[in-house]
PDB file of N, CA and C in Angstrom:
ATOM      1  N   UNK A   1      16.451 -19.223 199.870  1.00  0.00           N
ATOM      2  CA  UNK A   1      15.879 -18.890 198.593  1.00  0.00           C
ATOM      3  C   UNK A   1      15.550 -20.179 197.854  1.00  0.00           C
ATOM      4  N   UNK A   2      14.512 -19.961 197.157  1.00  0.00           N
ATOM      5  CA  UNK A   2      13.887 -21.529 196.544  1.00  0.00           C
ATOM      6  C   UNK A   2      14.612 -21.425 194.685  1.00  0.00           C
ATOM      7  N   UNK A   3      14.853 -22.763 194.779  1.00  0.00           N
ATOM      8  CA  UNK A   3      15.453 -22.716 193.281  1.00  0.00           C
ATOM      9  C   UNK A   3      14.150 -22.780 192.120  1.00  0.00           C
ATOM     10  N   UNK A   4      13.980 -22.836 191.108  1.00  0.00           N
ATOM     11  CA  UNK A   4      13.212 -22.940 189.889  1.00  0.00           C
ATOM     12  C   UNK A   4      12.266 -23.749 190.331  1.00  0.00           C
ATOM     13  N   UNK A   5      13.374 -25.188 190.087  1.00  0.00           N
ATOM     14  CA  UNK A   5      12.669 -26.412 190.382  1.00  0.00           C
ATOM     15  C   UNK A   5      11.997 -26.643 190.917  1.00  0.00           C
ATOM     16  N   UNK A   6      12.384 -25.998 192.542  1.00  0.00           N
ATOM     17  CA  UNK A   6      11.563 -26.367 194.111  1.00  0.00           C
ATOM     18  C   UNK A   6       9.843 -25.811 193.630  1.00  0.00           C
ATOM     19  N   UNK A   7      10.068 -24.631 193.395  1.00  0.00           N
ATOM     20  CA  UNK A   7       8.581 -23.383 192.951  1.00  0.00           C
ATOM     21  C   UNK A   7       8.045 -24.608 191.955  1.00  0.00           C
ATOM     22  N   UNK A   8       8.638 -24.912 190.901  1.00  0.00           N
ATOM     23  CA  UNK A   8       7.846 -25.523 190.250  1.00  0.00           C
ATOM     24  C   UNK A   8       7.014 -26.643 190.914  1.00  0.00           C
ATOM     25  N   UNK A   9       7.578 -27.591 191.610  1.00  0.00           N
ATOM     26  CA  UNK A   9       7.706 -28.635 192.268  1.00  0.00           C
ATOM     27  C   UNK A   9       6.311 -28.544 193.270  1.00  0.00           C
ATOM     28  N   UNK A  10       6.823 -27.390 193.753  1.00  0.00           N
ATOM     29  CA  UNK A  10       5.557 -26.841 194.967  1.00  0.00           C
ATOM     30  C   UNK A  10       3.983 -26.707 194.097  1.00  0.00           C
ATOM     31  N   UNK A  11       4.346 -26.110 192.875  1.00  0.00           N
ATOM     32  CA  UNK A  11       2.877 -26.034 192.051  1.00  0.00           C
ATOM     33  C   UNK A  11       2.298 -27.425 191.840  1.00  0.00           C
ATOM     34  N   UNK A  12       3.125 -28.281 191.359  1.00  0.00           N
ATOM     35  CA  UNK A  12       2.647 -29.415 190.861  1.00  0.00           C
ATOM     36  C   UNK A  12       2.287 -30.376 191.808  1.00  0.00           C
ATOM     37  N   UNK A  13       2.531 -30.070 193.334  1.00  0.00           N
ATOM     38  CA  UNK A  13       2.055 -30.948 194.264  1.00  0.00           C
ATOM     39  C   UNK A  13       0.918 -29.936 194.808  1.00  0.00           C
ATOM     40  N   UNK A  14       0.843 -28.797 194.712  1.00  0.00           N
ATOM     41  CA  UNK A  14      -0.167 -28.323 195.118  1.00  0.00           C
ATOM     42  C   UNK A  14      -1.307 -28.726 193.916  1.00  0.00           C
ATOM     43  N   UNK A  15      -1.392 -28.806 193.139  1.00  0.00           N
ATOM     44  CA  UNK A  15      -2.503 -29.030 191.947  1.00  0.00           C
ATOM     45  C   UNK A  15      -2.490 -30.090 192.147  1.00  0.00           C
ATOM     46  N   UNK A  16      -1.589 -31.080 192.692  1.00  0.00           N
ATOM     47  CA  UNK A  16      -1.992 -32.690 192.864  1.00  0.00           C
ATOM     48  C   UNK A  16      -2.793 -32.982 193.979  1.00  0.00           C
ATOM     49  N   UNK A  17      -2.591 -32.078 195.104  1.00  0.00           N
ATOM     50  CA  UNK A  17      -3.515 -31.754 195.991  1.00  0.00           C
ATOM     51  C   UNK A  17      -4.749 -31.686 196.392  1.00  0.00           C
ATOM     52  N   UNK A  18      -5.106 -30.423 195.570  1.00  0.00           N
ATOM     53  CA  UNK A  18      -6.673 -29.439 195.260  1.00  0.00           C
ATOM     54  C   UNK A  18      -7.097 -30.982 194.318  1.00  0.00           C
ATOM     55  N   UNK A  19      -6.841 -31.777 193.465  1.00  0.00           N
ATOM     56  CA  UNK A  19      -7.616 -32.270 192.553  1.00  0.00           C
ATOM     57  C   UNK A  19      -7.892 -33.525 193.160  1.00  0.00           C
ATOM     58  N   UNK A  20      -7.510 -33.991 194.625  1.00  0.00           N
ATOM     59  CA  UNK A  20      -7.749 -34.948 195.146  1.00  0.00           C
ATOM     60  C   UNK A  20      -8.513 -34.339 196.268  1.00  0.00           C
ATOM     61  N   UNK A  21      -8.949 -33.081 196.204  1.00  0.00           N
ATOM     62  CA  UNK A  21      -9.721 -32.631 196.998  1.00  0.00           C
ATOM     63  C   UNK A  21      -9.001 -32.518 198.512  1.00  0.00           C
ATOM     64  N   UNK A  22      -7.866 -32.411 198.459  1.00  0.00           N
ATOM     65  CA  UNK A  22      -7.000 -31.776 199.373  1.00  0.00           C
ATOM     66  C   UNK A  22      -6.729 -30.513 199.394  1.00  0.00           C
ATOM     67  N   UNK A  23      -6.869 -29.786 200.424  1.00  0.00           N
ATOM     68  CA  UNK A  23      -6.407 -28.436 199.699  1.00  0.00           C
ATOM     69  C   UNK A  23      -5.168 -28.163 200.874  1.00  0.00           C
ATOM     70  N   UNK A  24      -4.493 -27.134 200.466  1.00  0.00           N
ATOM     71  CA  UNK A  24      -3.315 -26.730 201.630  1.00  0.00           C
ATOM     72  C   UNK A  24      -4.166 -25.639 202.698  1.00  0.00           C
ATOM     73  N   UNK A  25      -3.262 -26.151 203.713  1.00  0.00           N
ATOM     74  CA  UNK A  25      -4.157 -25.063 205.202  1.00  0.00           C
ATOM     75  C   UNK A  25      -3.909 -23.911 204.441  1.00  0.00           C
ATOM     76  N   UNK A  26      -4.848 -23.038 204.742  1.00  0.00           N
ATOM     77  CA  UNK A  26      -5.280 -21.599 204.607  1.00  0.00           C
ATOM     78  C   UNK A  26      -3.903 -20.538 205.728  1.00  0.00           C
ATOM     79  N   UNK A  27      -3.817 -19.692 205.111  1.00  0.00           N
ATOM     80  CA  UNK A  27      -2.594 -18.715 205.399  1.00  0.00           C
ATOM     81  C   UNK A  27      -3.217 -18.266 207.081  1.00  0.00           C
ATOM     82  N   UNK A  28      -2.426 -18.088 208.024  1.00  0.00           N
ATOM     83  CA  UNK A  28      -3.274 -18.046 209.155  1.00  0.00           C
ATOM     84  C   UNK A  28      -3.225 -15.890 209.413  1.00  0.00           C
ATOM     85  N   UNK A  29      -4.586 -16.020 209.731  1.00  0.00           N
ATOM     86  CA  UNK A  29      -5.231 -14.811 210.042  1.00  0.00           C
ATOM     87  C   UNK A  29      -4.031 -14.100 210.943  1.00  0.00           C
ATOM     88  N   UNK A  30      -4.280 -12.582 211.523  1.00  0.00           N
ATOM     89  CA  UNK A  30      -2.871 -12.294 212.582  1.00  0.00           C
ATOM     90  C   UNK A  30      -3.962 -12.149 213.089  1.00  0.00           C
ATOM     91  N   UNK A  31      -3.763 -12.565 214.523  1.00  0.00           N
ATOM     92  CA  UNK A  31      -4.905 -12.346 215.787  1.00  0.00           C
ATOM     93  C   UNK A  31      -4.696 -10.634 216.119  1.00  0.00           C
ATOM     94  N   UNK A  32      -6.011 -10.279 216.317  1.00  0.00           N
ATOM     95  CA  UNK A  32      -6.312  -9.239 216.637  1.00  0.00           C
ATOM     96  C   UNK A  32      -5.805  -8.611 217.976  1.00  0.00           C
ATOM     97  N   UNK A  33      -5.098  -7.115 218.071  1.00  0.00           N
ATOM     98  CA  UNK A  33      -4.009  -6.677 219.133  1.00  0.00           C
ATOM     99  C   UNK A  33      -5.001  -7.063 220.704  1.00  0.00           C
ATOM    100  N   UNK A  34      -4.432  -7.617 221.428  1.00  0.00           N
ATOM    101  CA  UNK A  34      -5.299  -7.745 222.751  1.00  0.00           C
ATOM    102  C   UNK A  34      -5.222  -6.435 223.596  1.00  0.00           C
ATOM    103  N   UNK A  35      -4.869  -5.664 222.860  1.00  0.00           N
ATOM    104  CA  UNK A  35      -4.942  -4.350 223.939  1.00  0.00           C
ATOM    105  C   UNK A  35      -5.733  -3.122 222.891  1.00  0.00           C
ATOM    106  N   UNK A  36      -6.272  -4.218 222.047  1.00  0.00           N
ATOM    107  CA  UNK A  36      -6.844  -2.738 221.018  1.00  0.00           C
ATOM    108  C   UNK A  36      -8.442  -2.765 220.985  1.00  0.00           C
ATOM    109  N   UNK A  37      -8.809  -3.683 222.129  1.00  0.00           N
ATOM    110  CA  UNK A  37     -10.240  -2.901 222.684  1.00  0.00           C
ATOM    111  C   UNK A  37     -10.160  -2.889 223.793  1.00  0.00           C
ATOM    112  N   UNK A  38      -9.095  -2.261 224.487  1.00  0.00           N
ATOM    113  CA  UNK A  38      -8.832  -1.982 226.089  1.00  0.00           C
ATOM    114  C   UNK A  38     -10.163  -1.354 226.412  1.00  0.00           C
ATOM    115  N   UNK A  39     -10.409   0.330 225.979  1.00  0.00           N
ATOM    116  CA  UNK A  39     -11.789   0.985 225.987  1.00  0.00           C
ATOM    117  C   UNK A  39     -12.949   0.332 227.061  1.00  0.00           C
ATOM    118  N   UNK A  40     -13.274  -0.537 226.068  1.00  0.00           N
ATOM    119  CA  UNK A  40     -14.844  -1.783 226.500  1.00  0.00           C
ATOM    120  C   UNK A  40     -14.135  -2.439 227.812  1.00  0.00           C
ATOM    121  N   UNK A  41     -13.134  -3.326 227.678  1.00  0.00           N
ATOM    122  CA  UNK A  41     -12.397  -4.343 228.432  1.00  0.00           C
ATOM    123  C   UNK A  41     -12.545  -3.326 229.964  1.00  0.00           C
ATOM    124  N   UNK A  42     -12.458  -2.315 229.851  1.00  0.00           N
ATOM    125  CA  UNK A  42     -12.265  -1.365 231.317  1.00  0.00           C
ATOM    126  C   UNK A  42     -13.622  -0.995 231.391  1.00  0.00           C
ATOM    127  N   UNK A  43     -14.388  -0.528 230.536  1.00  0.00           N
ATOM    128  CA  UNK A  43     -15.707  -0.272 230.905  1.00  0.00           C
ATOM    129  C   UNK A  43     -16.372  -1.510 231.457  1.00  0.00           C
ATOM    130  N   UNK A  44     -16.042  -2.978 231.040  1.00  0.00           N
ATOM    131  CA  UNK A  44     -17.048  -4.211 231.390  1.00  0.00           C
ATOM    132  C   UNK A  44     -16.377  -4.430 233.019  1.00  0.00           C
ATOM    133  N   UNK A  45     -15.118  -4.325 232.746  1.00  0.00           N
ATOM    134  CA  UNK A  45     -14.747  -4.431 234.298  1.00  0.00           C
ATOM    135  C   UNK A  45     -15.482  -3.607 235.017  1.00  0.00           C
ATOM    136  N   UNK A  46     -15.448  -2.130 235.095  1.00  0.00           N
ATOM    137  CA  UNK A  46     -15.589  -1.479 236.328  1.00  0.00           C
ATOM    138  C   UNK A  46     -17.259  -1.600 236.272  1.00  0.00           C
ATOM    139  N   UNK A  47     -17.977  -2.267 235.404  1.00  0.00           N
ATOM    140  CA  UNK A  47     -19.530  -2.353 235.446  1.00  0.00           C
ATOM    141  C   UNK A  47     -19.908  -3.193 236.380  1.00  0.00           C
ATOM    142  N   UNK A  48     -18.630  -4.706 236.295  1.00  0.00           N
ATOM    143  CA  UNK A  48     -18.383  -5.723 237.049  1.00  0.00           C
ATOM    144  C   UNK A  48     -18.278  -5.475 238.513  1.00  0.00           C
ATOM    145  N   UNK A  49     -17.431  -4.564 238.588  1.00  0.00           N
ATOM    146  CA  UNK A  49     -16.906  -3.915 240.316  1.00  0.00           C
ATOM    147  C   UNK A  49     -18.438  -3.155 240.522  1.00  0.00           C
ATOM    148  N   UNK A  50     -18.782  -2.547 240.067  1.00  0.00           N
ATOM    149  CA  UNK A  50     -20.104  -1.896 240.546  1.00  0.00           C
ATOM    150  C   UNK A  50     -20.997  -2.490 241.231  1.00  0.00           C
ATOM    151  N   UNK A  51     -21.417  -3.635 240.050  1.00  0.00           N
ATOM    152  CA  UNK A  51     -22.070  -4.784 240.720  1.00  0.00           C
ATOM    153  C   UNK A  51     -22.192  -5.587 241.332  1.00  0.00           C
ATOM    154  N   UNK A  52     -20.594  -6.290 241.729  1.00  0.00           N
ATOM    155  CA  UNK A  52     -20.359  -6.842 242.985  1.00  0.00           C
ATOM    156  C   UNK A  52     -20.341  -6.346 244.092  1.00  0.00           C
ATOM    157  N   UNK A  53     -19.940  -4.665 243.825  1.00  0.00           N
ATOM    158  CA  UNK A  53     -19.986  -3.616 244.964  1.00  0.00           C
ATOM    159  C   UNK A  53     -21.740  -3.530 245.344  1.00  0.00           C
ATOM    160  N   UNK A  54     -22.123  -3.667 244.745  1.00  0.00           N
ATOM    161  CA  UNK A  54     -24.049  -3.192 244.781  1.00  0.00           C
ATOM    162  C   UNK A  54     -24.815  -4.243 245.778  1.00  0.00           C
ATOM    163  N   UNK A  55     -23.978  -5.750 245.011  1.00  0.00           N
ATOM    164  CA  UNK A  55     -24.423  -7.015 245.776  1.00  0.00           C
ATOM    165  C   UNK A  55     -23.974  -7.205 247.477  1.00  0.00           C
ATOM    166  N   UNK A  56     -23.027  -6.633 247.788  1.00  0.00           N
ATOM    167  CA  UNK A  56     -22.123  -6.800 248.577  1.00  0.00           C
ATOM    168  C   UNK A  56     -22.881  -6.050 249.751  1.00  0.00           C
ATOM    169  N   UNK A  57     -23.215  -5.192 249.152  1.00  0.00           N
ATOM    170  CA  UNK A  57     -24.081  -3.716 250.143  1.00  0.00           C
ATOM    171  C   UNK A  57     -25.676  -4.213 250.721  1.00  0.00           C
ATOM    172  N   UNK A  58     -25.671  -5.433 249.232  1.00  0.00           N
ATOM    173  CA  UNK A  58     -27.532  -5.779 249.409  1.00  0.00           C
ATOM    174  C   UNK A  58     -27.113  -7.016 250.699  1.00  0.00           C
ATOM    175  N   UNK A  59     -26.108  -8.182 251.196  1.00  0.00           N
ATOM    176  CA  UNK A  59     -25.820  -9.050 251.566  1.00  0.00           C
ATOM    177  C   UNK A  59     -25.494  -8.129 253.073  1.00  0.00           C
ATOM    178  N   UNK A  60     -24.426  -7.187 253.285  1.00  0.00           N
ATOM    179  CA  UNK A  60     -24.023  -6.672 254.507  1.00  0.00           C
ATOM    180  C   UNK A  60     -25.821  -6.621 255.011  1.00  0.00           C
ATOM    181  N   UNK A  61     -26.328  -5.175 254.443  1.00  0.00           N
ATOM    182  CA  UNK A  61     -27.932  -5.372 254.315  1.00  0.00           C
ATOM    183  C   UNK A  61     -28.395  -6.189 255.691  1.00  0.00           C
ATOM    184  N   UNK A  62     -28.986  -7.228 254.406  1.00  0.00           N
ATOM    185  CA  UNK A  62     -29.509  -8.525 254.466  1.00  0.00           C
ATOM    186  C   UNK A  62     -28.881  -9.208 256.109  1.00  0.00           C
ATOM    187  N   UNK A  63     -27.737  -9.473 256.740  1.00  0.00           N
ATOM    188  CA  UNK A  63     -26.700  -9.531 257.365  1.00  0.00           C
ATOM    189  C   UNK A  63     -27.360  -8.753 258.354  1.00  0.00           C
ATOM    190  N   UNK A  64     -27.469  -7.868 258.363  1.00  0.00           N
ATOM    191  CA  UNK A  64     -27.471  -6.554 260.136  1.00  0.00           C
ATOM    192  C   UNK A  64     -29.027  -7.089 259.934  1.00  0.00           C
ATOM    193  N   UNK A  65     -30.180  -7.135 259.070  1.00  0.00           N
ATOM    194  CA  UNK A  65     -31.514  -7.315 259.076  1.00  0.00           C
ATOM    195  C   UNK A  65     -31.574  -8.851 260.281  1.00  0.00           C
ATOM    196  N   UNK A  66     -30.663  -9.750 259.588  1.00  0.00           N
ATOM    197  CA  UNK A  66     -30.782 -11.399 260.054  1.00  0.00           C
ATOM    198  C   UNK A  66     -30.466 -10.909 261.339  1.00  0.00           C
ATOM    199  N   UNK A  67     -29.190 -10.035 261.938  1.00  0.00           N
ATOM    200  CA  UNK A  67     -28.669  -9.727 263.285  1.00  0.00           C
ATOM    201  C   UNK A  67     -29.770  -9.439 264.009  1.00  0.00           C
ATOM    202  N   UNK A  68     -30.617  -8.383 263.595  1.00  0.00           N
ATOM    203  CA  UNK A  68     -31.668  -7.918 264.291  1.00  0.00           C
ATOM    204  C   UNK A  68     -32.871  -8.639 264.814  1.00  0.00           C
ATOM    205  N   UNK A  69     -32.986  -9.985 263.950  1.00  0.00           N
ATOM    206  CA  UNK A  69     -34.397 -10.274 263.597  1.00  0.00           C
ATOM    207  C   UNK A  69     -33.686 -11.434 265.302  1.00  0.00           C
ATOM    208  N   UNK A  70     -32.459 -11.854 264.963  1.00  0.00           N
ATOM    209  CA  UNK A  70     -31.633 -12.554 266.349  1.00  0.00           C
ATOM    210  C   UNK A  70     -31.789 -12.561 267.621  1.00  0.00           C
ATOM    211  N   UNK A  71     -31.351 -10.997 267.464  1.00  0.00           N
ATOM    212  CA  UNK A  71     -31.207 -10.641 268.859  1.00  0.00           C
ATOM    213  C   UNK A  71     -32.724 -10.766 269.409  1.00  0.00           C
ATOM    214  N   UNK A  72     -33.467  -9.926 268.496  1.00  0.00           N
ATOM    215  CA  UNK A  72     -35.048  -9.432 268.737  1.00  0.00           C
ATOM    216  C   UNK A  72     -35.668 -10.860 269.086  1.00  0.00           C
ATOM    217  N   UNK A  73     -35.474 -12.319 268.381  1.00  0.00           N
ATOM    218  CA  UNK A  73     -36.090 -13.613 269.252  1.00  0.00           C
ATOM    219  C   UNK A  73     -35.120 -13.825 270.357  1.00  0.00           C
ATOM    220  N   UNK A  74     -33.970 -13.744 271.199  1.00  0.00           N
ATOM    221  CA  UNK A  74     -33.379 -14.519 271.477  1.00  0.00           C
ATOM    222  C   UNK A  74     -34.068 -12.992 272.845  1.00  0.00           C
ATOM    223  N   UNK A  75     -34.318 -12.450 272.826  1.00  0.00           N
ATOM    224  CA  UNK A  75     -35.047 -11.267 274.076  1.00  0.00           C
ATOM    225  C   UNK A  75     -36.485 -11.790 274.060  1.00  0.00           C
ATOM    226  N   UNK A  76     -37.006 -12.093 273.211  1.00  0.00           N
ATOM    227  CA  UNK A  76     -38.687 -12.840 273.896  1.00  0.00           C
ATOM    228  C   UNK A  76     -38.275 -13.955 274.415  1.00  0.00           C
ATOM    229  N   UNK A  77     -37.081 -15.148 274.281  1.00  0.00           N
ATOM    230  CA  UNK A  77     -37.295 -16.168 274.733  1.00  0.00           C
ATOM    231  C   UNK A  77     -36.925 -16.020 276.168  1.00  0.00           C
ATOM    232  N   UNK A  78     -35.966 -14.474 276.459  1.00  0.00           N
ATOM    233  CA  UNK A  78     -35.774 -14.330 277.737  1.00  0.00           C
ATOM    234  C   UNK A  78     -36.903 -13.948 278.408  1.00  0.00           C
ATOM    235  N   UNK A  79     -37.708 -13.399 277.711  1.00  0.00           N
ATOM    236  CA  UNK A  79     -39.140 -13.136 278.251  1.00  0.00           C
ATOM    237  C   UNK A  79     -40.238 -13.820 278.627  1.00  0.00           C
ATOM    238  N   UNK A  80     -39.912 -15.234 277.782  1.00  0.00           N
ATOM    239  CA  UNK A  80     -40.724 -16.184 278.129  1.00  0.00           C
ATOM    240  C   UNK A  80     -40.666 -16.960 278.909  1.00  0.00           C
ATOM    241  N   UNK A  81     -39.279 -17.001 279.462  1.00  0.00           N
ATOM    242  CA  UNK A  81     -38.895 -18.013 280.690  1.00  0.00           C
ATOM    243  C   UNK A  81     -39.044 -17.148 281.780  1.00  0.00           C
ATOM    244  N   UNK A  82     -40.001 -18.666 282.982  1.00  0.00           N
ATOM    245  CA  UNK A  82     -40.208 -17.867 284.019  1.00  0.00           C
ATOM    246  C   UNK A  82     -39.129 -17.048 284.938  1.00  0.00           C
ATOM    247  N   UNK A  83     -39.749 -16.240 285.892  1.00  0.00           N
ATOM    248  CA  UNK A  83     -38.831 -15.637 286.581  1.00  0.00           C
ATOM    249  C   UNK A  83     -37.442 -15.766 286.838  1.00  0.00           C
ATOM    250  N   UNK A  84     -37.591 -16.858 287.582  1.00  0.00           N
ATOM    251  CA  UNK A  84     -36.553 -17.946 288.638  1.00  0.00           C
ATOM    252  C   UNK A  84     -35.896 -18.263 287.327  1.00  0.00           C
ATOM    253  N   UNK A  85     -36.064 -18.072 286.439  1.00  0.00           N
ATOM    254  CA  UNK A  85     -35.440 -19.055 285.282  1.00  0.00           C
ATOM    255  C   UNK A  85     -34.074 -17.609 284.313  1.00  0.00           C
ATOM    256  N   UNK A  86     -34.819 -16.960 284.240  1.00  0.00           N
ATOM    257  CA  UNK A  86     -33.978 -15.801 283.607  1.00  0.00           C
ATOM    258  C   UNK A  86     -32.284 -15.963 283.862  1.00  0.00           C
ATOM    259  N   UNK A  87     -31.576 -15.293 283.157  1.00  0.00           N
ATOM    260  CA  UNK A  87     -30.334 -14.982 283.471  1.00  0.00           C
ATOM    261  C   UNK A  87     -30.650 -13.623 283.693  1.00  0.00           C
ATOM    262  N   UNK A  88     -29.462 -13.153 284.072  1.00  0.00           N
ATOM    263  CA  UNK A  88     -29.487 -11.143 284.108  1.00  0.00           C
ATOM    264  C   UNK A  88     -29.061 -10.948 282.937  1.00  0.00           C
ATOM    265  N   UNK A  89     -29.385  -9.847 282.518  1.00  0.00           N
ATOM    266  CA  UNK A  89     -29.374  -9.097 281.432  1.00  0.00           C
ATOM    267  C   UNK A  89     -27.755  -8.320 281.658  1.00  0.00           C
ATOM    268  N   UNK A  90     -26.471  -8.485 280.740  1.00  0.00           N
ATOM    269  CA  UNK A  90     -25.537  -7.922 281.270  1.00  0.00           C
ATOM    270  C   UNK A  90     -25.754  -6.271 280.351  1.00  0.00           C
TER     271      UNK A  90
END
């Protein structure tokens, strides 16, 4: 508990303060509950999973296309080498 004096004491250095253009830090804000826009926080996630899920599907994709385009040159080049030259086809 603060005596008379102290309160007084506190005014008169605070006004000695402000008039030197000091002022005292500002009372601090209470940070806002981190679980009190869960709501959004789960909607941005699972928008997130969607879309990595979406990308993932376009890349596998992309992936079996490159496989194909592979195999499909690596059978003309067997085609292009002469006879005598071929391996067998297992």
């Amino acid at each position: 508990m603060l005596h008379k004096g102290t309160v007084g004491g506190l005014v008169i250095v605070s006004m000695m303060l402000s008039a030197c253009g000091i002022t005292p830090p500002a009372p601090l804000k209470p940070r806002h509950d981190p679980m009190g826009n869960l709501p959004s926080k789960v909607q941005s996630l699972q928008r997130q999973l969607r879309e990595r899920d979406r990308r993932i599907a376009e890349l596998e994709a992309q992936l079996e296309a490159l496989k194909l385009i592979d195999q499909d040159d690596e059978s003309q080049k067997r085609l292009a080498l002469p006879p005598m030259m071929r391996t067998p086809v297992p």
